[in-house]
C-alpha atoms as a PDB file:
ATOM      1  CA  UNK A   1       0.000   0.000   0.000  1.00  0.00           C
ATOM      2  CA  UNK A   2       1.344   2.844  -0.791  1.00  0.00           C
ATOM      3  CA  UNK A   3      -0.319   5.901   1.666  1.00  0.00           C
ATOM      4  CA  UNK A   4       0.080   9.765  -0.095  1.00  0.00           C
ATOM      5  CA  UNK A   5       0.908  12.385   3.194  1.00  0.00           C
ATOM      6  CA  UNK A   6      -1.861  13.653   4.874  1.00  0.00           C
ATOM      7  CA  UNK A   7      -1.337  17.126   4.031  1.00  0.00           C
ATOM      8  CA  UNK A   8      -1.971  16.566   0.060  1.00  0.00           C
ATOM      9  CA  UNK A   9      -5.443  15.812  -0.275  1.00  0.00           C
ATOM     10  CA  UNK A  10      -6.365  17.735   3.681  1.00  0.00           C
ATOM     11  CA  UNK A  11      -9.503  19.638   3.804  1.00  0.00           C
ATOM     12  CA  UNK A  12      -8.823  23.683   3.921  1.00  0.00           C
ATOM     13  CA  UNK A  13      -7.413  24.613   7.232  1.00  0.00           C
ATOM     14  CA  UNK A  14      -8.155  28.770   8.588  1.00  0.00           C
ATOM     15  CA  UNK A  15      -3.899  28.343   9.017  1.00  0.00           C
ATOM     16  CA  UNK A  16      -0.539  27.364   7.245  1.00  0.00           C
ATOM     17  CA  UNK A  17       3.188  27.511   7.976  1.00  0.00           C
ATOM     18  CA  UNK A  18       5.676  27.269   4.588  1.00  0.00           C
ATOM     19  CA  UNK A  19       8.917  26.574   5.189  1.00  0.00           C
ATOM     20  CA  UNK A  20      11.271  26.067   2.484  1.00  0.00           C
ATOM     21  CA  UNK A  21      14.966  25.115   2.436  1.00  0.00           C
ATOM     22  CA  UNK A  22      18.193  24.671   0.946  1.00  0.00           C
ATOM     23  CA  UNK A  23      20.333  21.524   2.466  1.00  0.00           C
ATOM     24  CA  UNK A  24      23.756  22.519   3.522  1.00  0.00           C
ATOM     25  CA  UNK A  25      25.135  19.210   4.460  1.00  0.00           C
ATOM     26  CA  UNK A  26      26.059  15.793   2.372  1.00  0.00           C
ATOM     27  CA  UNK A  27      24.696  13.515   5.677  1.00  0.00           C
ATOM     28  CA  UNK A  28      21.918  12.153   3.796  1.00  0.00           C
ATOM     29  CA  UNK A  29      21.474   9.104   5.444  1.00  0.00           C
ATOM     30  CA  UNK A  30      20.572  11.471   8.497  1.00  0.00           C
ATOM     31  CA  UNK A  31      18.341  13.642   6.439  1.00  0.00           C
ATOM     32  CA  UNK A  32      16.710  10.519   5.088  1.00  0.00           C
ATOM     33  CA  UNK A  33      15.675   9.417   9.018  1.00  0.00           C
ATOM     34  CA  UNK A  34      14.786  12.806  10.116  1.00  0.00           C
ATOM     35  CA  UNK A  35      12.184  13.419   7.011  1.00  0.00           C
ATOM     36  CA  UNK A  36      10.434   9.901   8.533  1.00  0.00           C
ATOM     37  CA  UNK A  37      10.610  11.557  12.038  1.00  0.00           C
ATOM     38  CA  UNK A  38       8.928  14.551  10.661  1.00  0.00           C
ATOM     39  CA  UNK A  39       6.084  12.559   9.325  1.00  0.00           C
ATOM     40  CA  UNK A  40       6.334  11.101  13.259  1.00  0.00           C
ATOM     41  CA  UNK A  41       5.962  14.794  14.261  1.00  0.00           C
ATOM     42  CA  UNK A  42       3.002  15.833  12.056  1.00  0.00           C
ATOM     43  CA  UNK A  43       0.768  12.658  13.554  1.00  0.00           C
ATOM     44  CA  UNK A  44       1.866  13.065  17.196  1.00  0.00           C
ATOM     45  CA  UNK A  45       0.286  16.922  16.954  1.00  0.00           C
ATOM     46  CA  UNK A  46      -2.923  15.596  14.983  1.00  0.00           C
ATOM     47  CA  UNK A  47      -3.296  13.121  17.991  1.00  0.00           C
ATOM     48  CA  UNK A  48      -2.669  15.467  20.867  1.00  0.00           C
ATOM     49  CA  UNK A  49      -4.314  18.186  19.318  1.00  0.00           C
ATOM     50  CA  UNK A  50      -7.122  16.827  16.963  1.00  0.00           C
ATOM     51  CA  UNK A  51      -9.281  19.694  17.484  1.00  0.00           C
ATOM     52  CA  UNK A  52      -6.644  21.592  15.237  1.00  0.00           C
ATOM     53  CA  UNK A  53      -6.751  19.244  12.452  1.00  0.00           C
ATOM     54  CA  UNK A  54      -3.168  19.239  11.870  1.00  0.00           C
ATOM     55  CA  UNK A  55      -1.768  18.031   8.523  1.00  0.00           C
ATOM     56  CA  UNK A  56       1.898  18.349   7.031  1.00  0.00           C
ATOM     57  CA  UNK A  57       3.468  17.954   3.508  1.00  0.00           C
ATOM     58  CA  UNK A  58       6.986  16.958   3.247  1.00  0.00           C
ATOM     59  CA  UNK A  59       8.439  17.646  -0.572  1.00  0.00           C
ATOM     60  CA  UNK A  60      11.435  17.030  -2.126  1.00  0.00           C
ATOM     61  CA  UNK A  61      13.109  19.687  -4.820  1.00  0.00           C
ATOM     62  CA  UNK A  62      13.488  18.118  -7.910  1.00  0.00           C
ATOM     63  CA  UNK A  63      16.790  19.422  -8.342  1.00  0.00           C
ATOM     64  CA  UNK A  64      17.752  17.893  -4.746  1.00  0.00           C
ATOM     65  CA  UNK A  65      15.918  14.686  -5.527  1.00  0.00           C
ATOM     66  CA  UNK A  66      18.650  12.926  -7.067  1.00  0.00           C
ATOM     67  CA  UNK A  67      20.884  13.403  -3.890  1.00  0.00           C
ATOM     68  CA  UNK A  68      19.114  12.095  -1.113  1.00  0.00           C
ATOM     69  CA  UNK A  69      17.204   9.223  -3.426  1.00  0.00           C
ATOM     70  CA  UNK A  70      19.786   8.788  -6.013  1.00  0.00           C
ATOM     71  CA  UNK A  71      18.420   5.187  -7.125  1.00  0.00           C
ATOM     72  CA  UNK A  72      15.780   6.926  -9.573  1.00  0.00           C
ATOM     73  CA  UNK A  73      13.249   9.694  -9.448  1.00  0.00           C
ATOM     74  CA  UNK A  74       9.568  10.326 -10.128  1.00  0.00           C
ATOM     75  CA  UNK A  75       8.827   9.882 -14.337  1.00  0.00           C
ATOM     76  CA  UNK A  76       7.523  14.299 -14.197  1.00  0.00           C
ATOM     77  CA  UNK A  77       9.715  15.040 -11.974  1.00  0.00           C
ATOM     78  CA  UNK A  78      12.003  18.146 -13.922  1.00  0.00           C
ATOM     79  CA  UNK A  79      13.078  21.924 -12.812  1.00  0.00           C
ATOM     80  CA  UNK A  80      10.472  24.482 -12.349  1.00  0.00           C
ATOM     81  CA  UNK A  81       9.125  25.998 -15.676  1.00  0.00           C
ATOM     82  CA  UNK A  82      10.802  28.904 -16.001  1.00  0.00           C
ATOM     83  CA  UNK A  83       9.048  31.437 -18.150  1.00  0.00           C
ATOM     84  CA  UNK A  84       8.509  34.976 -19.567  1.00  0.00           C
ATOM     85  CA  UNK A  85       7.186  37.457 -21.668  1.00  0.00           C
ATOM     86  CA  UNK A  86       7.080  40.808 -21.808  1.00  0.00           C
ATOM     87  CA  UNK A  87       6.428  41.721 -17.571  1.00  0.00           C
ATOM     88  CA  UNK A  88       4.744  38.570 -16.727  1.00  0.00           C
ATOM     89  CA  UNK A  89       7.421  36.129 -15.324  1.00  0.00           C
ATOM     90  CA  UNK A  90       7.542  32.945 -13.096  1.00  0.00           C
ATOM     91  CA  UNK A  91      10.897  33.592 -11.196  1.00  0.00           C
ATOM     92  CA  UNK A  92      12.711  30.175 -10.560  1.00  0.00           C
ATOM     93  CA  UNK A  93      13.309  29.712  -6.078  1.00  0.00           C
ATOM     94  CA  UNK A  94      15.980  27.433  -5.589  1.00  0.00           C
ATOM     95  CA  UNK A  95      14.966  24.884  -2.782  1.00  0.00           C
ATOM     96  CA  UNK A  96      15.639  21.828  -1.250  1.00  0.00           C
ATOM     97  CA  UNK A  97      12.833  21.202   0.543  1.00  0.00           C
ATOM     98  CA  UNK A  98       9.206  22.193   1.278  1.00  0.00           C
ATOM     99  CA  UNK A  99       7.371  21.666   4.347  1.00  0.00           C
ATOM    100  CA  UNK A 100       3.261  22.747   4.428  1.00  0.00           C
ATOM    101  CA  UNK A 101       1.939  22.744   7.747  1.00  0.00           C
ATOM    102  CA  UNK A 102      -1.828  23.431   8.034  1.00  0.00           C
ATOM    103  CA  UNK A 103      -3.816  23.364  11.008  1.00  0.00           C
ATOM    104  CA  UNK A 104      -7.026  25.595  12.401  1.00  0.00           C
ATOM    105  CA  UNK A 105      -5.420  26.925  15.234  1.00  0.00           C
ATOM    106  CA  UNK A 106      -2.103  29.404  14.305  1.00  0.00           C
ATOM    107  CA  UNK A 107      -0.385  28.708  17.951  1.00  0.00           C
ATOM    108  CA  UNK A 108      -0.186  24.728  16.531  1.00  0.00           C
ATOM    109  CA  UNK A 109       1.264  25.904  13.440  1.00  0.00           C
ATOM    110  CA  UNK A 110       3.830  27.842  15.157  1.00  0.00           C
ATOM    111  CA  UNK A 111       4.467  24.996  17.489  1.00  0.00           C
ATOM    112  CA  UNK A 112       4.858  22.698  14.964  1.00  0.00           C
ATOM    113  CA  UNK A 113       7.252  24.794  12.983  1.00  0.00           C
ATOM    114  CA  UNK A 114       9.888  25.014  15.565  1.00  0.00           C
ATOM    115  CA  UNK A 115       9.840  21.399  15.803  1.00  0.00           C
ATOM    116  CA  UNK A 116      10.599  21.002  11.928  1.00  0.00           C
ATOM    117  CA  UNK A 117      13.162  23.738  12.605  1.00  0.00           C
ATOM    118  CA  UNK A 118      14.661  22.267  15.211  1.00  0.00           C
ATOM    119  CA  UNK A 119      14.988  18.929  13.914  1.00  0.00           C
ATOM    120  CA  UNK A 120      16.625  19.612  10.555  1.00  0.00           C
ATOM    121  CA  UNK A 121      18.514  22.788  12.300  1.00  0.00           C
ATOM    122  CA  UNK A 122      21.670  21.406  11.946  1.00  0.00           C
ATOM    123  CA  UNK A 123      21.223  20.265   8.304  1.00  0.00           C
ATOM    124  CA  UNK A 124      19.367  22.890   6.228  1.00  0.00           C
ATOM    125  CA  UNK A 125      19.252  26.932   6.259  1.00  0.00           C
ATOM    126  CA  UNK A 126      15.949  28.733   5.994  1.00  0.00           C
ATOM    127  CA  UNK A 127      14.661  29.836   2.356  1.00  0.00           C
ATOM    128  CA  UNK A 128      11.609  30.895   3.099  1.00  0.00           C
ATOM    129  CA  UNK A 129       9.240  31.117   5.447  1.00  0.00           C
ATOM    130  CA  UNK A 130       5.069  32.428   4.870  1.00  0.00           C
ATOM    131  CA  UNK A 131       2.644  32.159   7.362  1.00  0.00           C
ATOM    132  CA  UNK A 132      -0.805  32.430   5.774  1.00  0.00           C
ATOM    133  CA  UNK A 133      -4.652  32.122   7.108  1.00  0.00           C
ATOM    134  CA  UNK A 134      -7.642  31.565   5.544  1.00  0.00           C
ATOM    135  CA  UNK A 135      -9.451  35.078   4.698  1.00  0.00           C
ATOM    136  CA  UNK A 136     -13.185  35.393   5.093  1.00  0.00           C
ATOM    137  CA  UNK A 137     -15.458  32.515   3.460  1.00  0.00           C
ATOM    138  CA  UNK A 138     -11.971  31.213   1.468  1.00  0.00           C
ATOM    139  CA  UNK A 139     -11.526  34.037  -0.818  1.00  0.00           C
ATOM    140  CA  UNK A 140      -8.091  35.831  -2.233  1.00  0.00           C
ATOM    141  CA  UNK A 141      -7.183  39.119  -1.062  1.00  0.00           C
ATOM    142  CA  UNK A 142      -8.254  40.497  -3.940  1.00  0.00           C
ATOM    143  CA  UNK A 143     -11.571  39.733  -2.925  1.00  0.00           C
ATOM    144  CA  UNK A 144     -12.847  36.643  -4.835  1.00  0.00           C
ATOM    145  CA  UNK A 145     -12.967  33.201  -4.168  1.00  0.00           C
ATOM    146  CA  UNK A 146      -9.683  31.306  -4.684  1.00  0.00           C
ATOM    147  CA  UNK A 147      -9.765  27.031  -5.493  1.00  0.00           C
ATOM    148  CA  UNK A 148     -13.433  27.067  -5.627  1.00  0.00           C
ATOM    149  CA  UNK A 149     -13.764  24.975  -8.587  1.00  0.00           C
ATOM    150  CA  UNK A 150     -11.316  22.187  -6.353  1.00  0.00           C
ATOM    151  CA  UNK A 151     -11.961  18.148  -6.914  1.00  0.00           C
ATOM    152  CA  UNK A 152     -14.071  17.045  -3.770  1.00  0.00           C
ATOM    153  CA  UNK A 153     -14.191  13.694  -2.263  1.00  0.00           C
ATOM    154  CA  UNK A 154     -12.447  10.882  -3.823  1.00  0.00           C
ATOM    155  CA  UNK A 155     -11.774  12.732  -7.023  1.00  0.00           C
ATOM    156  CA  UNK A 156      -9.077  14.879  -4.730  1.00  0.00           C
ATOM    157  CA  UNK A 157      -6.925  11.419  -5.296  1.00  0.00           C
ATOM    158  CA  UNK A 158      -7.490  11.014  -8.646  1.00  0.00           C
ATOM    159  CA  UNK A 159      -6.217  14.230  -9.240  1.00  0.00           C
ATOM    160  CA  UNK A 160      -3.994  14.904  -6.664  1.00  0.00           C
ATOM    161  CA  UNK A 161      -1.918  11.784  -6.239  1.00  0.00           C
ATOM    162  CA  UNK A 162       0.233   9.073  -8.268  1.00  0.00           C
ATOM    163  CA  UNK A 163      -1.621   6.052  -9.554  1.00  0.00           C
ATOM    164  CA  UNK A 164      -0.304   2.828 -10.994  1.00  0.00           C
ATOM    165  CA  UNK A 165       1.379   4.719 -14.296  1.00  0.00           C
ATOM    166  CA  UNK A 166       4.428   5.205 -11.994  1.00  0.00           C
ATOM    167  CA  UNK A 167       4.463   1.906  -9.615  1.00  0.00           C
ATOM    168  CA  UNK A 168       7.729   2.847  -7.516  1.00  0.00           C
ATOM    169  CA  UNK A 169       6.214   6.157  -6.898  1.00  0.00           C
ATOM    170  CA  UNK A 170       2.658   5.593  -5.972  1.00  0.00           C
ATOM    171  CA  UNK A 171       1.077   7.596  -3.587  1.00  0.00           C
ATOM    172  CA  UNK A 172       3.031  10.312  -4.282  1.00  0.00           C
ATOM    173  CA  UNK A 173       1.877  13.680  -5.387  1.00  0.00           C
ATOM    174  CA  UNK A 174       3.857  16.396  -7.627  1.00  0.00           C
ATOM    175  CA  UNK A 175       4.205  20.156  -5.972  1.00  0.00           C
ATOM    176  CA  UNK A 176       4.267  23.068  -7.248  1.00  0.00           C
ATOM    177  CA  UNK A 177       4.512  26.682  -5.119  1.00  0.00           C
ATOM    178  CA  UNK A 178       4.815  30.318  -5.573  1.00  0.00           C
ATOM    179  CA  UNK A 179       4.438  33.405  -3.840  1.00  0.00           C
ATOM    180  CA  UNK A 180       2.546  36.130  -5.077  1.00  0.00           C
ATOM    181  CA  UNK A 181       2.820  39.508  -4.259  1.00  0.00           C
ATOM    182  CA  UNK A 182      -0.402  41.753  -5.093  1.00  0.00           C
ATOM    183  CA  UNK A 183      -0.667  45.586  -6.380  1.00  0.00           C
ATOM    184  CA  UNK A 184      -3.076  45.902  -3.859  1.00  0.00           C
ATOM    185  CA  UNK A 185      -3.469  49.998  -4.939  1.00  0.00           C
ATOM    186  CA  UNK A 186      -3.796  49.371  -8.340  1.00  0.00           C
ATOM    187  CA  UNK A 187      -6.027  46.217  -7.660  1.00  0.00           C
ATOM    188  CA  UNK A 188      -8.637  48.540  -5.623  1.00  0.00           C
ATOM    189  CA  UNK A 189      -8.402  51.036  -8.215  1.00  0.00           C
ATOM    190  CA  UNK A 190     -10.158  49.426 -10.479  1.00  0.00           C
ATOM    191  CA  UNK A 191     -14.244  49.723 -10.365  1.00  0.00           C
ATOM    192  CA  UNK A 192     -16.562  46.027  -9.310  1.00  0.00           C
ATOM    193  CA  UNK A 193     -16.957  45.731 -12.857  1.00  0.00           C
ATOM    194  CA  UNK A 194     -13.197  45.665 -14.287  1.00  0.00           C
ATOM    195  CA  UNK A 195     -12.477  43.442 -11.499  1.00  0.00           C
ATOM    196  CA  UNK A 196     -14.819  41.088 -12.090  1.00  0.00           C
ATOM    197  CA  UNK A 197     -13.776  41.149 -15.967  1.00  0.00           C
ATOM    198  CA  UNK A 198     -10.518  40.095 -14.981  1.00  0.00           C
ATOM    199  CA  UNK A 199     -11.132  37.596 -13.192  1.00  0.00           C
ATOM    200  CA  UNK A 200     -14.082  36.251 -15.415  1.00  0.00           C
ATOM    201  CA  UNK A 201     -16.672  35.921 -12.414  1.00  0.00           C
ATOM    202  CA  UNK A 202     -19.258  37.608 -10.091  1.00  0.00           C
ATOM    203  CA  UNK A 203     -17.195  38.338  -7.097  1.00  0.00           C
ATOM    204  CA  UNK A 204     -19.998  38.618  -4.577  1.00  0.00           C
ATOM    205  CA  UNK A 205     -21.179  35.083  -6.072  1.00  0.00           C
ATOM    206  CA  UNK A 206     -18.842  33.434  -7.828  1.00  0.00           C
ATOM    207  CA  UNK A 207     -20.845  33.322 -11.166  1.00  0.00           C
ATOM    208  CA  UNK A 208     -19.213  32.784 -14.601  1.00  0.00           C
ATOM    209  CA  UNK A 209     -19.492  36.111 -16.994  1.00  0.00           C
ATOM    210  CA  UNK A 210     -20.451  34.707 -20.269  1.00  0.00           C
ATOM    211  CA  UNK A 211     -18.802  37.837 -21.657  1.00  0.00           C
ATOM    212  CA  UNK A 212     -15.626  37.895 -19.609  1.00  0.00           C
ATOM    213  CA  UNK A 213     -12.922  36.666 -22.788  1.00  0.00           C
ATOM    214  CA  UNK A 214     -10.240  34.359 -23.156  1.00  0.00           C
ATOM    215  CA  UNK A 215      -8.311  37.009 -21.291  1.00  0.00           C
ATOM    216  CA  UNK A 216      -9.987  36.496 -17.574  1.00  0.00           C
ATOM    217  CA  UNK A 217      -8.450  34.374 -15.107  1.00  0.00           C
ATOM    218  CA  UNK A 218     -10.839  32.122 -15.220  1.00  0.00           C
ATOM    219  CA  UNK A 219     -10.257  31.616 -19.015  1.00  0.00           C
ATOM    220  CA  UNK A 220      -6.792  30.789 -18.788  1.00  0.00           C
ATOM    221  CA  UNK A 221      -6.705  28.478 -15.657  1.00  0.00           C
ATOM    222  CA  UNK A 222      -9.468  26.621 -16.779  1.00  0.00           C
ATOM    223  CA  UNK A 223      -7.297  23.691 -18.306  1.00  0.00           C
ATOM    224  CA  UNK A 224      -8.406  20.276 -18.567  1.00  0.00           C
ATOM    225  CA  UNK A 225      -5.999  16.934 -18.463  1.00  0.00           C
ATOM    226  CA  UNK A 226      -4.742  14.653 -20.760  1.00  0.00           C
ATOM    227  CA  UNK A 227      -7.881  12.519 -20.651  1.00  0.00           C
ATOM    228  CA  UNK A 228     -10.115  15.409 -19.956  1.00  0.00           C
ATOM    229  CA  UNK A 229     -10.623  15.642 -16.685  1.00  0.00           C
ATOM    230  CA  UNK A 230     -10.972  19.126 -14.971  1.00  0.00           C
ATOM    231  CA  UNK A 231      -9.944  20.255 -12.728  1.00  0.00           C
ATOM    232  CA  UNK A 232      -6.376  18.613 -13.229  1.00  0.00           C
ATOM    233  CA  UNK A 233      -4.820  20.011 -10.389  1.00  0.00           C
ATOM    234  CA  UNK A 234      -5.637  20.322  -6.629  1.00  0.00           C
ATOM    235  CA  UNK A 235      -5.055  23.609  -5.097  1.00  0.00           C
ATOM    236  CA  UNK A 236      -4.036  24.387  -1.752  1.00  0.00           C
ATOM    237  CA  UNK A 237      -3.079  28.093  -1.655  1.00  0.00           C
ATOM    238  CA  UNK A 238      -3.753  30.809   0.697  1.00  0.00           C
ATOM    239  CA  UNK A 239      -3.185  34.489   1.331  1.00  0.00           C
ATOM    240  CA  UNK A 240      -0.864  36.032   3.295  1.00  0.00           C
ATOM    241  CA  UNK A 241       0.366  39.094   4.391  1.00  0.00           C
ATOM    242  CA  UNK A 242       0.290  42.024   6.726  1.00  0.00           C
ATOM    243  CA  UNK A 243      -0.224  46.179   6.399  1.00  0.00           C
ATOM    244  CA  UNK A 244       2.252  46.511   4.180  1.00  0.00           C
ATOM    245  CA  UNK A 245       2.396  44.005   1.858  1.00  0.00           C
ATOM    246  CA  UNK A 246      -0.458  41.272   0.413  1.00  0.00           C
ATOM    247  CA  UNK A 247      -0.324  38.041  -1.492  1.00  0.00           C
ATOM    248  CA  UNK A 248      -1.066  34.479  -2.254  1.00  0.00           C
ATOM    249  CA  UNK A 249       1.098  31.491  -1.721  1.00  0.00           C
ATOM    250  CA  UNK A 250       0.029  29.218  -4.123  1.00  0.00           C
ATOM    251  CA  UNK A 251       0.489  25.770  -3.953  1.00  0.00           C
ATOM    252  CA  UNK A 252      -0.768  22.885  -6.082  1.00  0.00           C
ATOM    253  CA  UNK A 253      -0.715  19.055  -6.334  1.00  0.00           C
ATOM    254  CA  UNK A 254      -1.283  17.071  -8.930  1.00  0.00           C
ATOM    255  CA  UNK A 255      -0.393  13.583 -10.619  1.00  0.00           C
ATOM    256  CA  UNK A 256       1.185  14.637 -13.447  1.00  0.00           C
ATOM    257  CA  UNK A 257       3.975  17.996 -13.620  1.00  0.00           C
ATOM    258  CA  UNK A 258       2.452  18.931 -16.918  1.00  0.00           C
ATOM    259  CA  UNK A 259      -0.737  20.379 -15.504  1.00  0.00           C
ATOM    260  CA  UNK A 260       1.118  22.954 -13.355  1.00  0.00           C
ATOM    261  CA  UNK A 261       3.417  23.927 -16.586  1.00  0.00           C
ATOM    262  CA  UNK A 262       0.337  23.997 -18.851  1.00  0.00           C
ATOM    263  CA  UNK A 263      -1.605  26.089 -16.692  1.00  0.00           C
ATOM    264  CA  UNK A 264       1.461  28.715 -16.184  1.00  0.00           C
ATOM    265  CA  UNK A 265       2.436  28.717 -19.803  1.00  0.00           C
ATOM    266  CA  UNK A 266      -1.966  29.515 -20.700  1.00  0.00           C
ATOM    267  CA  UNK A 267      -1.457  32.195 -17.563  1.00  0.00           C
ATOM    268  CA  UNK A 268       1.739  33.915 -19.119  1.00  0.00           C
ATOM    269  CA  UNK A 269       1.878  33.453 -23.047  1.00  0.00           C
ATOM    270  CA  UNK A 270      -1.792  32.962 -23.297  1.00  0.00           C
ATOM    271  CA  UNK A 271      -2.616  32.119 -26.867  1.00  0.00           C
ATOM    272  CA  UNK A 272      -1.326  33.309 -30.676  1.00  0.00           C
ATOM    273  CA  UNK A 273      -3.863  36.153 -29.909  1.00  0.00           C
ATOM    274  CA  UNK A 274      -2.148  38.065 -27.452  1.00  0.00           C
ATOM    275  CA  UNK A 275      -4.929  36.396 -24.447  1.00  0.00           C
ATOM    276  CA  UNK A 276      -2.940  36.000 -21.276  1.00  0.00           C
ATOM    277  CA  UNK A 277      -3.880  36.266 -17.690  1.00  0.00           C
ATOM    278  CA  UNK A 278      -5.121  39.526 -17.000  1.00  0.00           C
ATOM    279  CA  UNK A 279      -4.461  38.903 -13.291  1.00  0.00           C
ATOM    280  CA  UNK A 280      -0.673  39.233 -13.710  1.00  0.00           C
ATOM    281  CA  UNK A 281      -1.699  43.071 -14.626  1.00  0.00           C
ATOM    282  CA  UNK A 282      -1.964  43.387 -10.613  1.00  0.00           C
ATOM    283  CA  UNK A 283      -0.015  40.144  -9.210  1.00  0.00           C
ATOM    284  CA  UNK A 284       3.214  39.423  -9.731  1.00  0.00           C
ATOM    285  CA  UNK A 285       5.091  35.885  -8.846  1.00  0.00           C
ATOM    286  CA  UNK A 286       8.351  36.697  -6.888  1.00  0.00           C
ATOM    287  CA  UNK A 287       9.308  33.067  -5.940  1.00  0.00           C
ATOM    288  CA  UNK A 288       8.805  29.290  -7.734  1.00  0.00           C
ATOM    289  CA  UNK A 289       9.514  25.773  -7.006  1.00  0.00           C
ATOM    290  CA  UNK A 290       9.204  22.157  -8.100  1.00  0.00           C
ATOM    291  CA  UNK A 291       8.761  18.817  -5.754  1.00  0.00           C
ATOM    292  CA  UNK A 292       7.669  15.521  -5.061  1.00  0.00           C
ATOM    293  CA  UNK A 293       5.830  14.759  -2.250  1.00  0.00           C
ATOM    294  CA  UNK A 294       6.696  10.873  -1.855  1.00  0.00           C
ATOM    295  CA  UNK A 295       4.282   8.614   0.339  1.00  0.00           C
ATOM    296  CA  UNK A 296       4.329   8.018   3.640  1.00  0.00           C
ATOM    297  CA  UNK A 297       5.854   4.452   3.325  1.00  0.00           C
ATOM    298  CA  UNK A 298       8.623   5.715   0.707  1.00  0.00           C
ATOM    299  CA  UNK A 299       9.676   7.891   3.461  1.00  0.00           C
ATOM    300  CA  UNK A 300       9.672   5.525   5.854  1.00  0.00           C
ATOM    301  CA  UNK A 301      11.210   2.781   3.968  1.00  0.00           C
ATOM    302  CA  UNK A 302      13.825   4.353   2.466  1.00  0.00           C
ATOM    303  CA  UNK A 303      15.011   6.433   5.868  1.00  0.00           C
ATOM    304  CA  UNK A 304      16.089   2.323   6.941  1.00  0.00           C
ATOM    305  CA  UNK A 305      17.976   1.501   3.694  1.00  0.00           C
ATOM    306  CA  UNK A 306      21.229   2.922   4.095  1.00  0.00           C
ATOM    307  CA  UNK A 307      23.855   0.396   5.483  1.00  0.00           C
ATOM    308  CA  UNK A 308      27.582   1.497   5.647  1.00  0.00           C
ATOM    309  CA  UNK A 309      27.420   3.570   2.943  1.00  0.00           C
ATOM    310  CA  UNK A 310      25.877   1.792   0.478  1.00  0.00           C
ATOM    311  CA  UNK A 311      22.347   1.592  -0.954  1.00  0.00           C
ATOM    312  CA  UNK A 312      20.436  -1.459  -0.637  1.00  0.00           C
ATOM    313  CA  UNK A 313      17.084  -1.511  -3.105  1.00  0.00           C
END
């Protein structure tokens, strides 16, 4: 059986930690152990605290992959798409590691992040770090509602989560994040009705404008899989920020790279008719990164397989 982390297909949470690092060290046997120990940590919270509903993702950077699993790697698993044209960009982070930590009470999410930190201290330096909360009825700062059009139920696995095309990997789930930073001045500039045509809905009730274009945000995110499913990715993102500055740190998961890079390409270079996300008028991405979010029992099993320095598979 192979189990995907808890964290991937979670319901919403009002709270999130992201941490992301780079790894300083070459002890990756150690590493190895202390990623199972973190998946230790994440259920020991969720048990003493189950009120919270605690969930964690542990992801590995697909350009750090091939160090601490070196036997092979996930079929999709490649560099962050790095793209742009003209002023819309999606800025390559390098990162070692991702850890999502979601719960509905912030103090637990704090707690749990100086366990993480404390347990990889001596191995990793701090990226990154975006503390983010659930705003209003699950809407962006902007004002709309972000992920509504999510898979639900069962279909979160289909979607979310590595099936039987990729047997080693099963029950994994591919990662993508980014932090946006919002023109919040220009954003509130603009009247209801120029909002709402950018993002190609009713913002006080989600509709779909018939009239919105290929241009809205809705248009150009609404992308459909190889076998036409939609949606084809699972989002988890959520808005952060403070008085100065707003945003959304988006993160999806999904069982195949290529719907993450064919929604950003649709987003960015939009079509031969010059119809690209409007929403990157008044959001701009300032960090991006790739990973793999192997199951629970690759973790596990593969944190016991190192024996005098040599690999045992």
């Amino acid at each position: 059986m192979s189990q995907p982390q808890k964290g991937v297909c979670a319901e919403p949470n009002l709270h999130a930690q992201y941490l992301l690092f780079n790894v300083v060290d070459d002890d990756f046997p150690a590493m190895r152990e202390k990623l199972s120990r973190l998946l230790d940590l994440f259920e020991h919270f969720d048990d003493e605290h189950y009120e919270a509903m605690v969930s964690g993702v542990i992801a590995i950077g697909s350009s750090f992959w091939s160090e601490i699993y070196p036997h092979s790697s996930p079929q999709e698993l490649v560099g962050f798409p790095d793209m742009q044209s003209e002023d819309r960009c999606a800025p390559v982070l390098p990162c070692d590691l991702f850890i999502q930590i979601r719960a509905d009470r912030l103090d637990i999410c704090h707690a749990v992040g100086i366990e993480v930190l404390d347990l990889l201290r001596v191995h990793v330096e701090l990226v990154e770090q975006v503390s983010a909360f659930r705003y209003l009825d699950g809407r962006d700062l902007t004002g709309f509602l972000d992920g509504e059009d999510n898979p639900r139920g069962m279909k979160k696995i289909d979607i979310a989560v590595v099936s039987d095309n990729d047997p080693e990997y099963k029950g994994g789930s591919y990662i993508h994040v980014q932090r946006y930073r919002h023109d919040m001045s220009r954003w509130n500039a603009l009247s209801l009705r120029r909002q709402e045509g950018v993002m190609g809905k009713t913002k006080e009730h989600n509709l779909p404008l018939v009239d919105s274009g290929r241009s809205s945000h809705s248009f150009r995110t609404k992308l459909t899989g190889p076998n036409g499913e939609y949606p084809s990715l699972l989002k988890q993102s959520m808005p952060y920020g403070d008085m100065l500055m707003q945003g959304l740190f988006f993160v999806s998961c999904a069982n195949s790279s290529k719907a993450f890079s064919n929604m950003l390409h649709s987003r960015i270079f939009g079509d031969e008719m010059g119809h690209y996300d409007r929403l990157l008028d008044y959001s701009n991405a300032e960090t991006g990164a790739a990973f793999f979010a192997p199951s629970i029992q690759f973790i596990k099993r593969h944190a016991k397989e190192y024996d005098d320095g040599k690999f045992s598979f």
